[in-house]
N, C-alpha and C. Protein backbone atom coordinates (compact mmCIF):
# COMPACT_ATOMS: atom_id res chain seq x y z
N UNK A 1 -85.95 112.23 -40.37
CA UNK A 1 -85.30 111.12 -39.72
C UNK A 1 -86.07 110.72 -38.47
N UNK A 2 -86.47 109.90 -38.37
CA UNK A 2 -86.75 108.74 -36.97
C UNK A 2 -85.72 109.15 -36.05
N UNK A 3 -86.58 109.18 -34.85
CA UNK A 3 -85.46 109.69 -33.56
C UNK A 3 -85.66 108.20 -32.35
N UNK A 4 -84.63 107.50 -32.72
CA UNK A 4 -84.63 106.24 -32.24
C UNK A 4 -84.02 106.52 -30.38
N UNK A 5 -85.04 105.86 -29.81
CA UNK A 5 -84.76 106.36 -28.26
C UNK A 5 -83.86 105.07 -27.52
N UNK A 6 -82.90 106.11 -26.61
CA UNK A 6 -81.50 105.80 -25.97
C UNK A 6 -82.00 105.27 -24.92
N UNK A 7 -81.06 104.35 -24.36
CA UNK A 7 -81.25 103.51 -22.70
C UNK A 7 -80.50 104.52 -22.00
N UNK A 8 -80.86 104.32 -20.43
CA UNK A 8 -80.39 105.09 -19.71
C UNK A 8 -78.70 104.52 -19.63
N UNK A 9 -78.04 105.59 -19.38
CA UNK A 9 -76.83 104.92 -19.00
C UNK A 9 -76.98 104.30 -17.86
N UNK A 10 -76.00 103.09 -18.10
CA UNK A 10 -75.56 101.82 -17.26
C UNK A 10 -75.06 102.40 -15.83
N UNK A 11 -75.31 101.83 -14.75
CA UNK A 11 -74.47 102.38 -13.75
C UNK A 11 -73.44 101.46 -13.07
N UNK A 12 -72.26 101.21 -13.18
CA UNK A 12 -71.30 100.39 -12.56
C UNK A 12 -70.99 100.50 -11.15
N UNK A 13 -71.70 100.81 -10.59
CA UNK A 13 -71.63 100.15 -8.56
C UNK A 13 -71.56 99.18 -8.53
N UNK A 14 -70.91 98.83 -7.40
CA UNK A 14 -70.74 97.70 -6.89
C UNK A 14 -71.06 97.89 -5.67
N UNK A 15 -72.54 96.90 -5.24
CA UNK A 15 -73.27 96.48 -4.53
C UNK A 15 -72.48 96.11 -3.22
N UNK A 16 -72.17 96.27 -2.10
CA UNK A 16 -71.28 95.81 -1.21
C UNK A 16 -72.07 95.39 -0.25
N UNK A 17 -73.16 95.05 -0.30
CA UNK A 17 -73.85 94.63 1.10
C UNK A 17 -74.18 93.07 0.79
N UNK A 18 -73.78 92.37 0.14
CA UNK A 18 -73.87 91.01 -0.35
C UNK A 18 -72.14 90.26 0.04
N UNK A 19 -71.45 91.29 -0.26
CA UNK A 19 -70.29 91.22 0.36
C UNK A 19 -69.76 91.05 2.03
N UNK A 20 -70.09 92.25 2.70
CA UNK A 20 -70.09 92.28 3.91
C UNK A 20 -71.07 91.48 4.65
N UNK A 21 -71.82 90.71 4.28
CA UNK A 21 -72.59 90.17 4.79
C UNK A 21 -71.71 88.50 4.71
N UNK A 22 -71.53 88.52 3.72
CA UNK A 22 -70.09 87.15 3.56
C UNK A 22 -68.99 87.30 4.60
N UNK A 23 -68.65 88.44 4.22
CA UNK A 23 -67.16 88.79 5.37
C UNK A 23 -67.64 88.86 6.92
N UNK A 24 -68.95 89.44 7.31
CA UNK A 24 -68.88 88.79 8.54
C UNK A 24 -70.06 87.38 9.18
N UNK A 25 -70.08 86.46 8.01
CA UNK A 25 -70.81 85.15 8.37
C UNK A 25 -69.04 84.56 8.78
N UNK A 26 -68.22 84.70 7.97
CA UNK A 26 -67.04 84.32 7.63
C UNK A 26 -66.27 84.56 9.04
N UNK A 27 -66.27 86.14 9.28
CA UNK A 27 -65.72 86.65 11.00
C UNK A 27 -66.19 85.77 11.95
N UNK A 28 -67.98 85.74 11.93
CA UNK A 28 -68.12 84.63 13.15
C UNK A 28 -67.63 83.32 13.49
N UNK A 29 -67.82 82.74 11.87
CA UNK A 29 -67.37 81.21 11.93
C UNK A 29 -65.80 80.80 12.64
N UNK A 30 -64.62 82.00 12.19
CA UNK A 30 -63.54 81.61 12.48
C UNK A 30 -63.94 82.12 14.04
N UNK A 31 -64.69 82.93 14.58
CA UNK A 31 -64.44 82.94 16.10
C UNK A 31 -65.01 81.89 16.64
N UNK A 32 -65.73 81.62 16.03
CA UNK A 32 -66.49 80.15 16.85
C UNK A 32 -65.50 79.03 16.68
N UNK A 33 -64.62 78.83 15.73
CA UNK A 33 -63.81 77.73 15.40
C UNK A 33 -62.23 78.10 16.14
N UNK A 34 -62.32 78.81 16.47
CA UNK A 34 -60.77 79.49 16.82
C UNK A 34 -60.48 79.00 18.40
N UNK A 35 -61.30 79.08 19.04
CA UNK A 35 -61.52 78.44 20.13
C UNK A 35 -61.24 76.78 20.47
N UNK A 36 -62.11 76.07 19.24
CA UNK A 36 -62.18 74.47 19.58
C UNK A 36 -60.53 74.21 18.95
N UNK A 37 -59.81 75.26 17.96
CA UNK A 37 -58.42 74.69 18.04
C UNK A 37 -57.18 75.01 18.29
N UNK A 38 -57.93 75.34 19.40
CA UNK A 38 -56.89 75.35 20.73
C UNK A 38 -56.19 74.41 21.74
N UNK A 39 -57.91 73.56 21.39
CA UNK A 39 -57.53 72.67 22.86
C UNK A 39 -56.92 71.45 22.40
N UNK A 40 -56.24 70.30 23.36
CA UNK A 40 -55.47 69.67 22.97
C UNK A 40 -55.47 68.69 23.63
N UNK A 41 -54.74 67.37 23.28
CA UNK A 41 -54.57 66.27 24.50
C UNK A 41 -53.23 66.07 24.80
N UNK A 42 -52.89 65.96 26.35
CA UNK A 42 -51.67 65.68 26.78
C UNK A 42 -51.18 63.92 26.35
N UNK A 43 -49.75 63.41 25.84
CA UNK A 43 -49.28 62.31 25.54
C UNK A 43 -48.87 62.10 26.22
N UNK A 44 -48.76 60.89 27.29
CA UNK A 44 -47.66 60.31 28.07
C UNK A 44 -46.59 59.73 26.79
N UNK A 45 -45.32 60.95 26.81
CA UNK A 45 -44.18 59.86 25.90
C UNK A 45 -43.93 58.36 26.93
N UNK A 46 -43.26 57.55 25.87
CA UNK A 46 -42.31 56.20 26.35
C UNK A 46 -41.12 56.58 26.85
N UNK A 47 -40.55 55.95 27.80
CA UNK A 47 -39.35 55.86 28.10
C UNK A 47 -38.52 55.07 27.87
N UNK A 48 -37.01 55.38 27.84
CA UNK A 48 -36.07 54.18 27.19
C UNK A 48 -35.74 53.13 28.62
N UNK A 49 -36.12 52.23 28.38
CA UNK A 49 -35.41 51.39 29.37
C UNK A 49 -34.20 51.51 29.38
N UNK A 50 -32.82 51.08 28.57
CA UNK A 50 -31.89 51.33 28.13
C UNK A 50 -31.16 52.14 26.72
N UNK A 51 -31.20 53.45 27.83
CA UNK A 51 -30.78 54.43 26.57
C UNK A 51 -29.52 54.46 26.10
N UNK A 52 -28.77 54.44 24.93
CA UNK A 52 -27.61 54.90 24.74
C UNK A 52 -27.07 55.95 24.09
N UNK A 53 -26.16 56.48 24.59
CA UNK A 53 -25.65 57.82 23.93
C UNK A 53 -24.82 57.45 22.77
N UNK A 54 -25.32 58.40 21.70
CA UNK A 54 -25.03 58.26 20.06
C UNK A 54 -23.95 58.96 19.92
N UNK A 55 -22.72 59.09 20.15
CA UNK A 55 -21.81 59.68 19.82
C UNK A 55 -21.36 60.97 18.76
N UNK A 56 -21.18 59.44 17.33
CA UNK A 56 -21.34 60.41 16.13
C UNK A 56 -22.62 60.53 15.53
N UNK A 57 -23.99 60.76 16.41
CA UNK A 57 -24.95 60.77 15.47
C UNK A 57 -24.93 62.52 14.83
N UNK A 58 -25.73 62.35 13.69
CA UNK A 58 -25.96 63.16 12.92
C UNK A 58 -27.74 63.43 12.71
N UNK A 59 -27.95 64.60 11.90
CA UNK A 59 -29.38 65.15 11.77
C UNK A 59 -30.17 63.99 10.61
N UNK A 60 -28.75 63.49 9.56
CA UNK A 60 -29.55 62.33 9.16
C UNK A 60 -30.21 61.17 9.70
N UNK A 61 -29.16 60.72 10.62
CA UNK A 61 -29.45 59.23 11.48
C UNK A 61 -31.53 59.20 11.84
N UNK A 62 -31.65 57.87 10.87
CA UNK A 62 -33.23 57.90 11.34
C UNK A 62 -33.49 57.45 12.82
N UNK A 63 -34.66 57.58 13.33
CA UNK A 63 -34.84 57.34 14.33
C UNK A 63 -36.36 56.41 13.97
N UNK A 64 -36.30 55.03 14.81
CA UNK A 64 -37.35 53.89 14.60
C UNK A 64 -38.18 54.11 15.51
N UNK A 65 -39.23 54.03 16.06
CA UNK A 65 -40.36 54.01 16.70
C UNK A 65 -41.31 53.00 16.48
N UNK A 66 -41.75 52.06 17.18
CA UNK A 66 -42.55 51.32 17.41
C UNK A 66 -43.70 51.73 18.26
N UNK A 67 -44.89 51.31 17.97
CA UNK A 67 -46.14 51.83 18.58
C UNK A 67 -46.83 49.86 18.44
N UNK A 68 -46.66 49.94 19.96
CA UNK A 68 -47.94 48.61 20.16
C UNK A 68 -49.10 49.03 20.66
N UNK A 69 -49.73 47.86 20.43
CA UNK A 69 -51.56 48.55 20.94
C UNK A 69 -52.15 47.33 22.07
């Protein structure tokens, strides 16, 4: 009989330095980004010229807002 020759066995590792190298491109980016959303701009709200008190309002009652420019 012919002695037909075997492959080495396979080795199933998993490579982790292709990984961690993702996880911390990934760490820096959110520290670099974590910072810019933070900051914010202050709104001067409107005021009511004539406000009135809503009695029976409720959580439905819409509320209208107008924005001029």
């Amino acid at each position: 009989m012919a002695h037909k020759p075997t492959a080495p066995p396979t080795v199933a590792d998993i490579n982790v330095t292709p990984l961690v190298d993702v996880m911390l491109v990934l760490l820096i980016i959110f520290m670099v980004i974590t910072p810019m959303l933070q900051k914010g701009f202050s709104v001067d709200m409107a005021k009511a010229m004539n406000p009135r008190l809503m009695q029976d309002a409720e959580k439905e009652d819409a509320t209208i807002i107008a924005v001029t420019r």
